[in-house]
C-alpha atoms as a PDB file:
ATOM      1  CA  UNK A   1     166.380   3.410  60.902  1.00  0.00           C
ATOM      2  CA  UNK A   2     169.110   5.723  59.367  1.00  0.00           C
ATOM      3  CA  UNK A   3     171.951   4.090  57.529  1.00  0.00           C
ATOM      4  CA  UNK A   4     175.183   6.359  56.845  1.00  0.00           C
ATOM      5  CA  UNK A   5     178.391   6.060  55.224  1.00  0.00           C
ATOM      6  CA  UNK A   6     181.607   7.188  57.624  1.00  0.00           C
ATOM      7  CA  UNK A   7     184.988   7.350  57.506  1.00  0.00           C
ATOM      8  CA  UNK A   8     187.277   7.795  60.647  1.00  0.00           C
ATOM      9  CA  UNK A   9     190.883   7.877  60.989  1.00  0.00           C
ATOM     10  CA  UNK A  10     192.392   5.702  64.416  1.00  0.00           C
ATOM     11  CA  UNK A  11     195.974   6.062  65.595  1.00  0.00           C
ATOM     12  CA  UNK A  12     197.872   2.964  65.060  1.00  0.00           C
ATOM     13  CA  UNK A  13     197.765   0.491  68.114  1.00  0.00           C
ATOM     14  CA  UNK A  14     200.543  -2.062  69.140  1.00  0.00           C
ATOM     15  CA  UNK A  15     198.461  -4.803  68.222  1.00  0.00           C
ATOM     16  CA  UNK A  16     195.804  -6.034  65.724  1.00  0.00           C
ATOM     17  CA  UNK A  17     193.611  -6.598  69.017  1.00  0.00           C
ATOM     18  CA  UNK A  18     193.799  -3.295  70.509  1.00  0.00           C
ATOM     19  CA  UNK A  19     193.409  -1.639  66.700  1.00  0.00           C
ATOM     20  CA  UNK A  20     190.089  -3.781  65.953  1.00  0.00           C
ATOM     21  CA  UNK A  21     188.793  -2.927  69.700  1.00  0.00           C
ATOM     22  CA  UNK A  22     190.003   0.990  69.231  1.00  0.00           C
ATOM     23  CA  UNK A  23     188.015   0.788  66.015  1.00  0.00           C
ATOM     24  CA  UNK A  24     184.861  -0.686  66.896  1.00  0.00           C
ATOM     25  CA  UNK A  25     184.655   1.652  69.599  1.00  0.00           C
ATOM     26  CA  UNK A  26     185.163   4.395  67.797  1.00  0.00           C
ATOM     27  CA  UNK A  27     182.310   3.180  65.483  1.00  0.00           C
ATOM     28  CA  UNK A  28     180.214   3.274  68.188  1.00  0.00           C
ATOM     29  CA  UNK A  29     179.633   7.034  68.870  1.00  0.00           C
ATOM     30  CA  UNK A  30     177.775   6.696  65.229  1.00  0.00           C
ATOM     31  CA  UNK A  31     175.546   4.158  65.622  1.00  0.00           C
ATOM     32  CA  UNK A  32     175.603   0.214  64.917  1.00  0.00           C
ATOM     33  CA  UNK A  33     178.518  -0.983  62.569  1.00  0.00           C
ATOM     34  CA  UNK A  34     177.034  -3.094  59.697  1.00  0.00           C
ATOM     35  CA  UNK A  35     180.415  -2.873  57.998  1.00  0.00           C
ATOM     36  CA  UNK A  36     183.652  -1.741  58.410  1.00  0.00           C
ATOM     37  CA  UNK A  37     187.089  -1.415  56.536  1.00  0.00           C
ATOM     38  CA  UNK A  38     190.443  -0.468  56.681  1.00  0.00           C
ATOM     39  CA  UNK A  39     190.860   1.406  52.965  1.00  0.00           C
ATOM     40  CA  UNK A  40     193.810   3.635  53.999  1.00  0.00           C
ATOM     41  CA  UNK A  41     197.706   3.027  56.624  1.00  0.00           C
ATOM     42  CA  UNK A  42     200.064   5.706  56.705  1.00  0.00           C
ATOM     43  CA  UNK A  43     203.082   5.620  59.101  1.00  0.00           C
ATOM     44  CA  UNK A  44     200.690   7.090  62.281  1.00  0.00           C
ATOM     45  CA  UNK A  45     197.024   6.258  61.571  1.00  0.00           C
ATOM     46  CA  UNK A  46     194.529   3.937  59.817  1.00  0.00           C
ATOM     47  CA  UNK A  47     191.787   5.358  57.608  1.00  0.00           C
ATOM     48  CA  UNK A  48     188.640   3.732  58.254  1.00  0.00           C
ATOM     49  CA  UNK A  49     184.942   3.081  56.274  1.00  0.00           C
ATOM     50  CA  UNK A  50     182.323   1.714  57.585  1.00  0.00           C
ATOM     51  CA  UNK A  51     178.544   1.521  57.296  1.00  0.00           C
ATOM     52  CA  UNK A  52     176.339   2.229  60.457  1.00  0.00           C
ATOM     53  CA  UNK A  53     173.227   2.028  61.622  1.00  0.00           C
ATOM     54  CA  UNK A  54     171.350   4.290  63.867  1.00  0.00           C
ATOM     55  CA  UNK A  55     167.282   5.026  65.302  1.00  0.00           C
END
């Protein structure tokens, strides 16, 4: 198992729903999110780090 340390960056969505969904999807394509946090909102985009897991 391979744990890394990632940060993303997700357009804003209309809703805290859609954001959380756009984010753990996102999180996704890198493996298994362990953790995951929102450390960064500008006027566009979230900034987000998370811990994954992958095989």
């Amino acid at each position: 198992m391979i744990t890394d340390f990632i940060t993303i960056e997700i357009e804003i969505k209309d809703s805290v729903r859609e954001l959380h969904q756009a984010i753990e999807q996102e999180l996704q394509a890198f493996g298994e999110p362990l953790r995951w946090a929102i450390t960064r909102v500008n006027s566009q985009t979230v900034e987000v780090e998370a811990v994954v897991t992958r095989e």
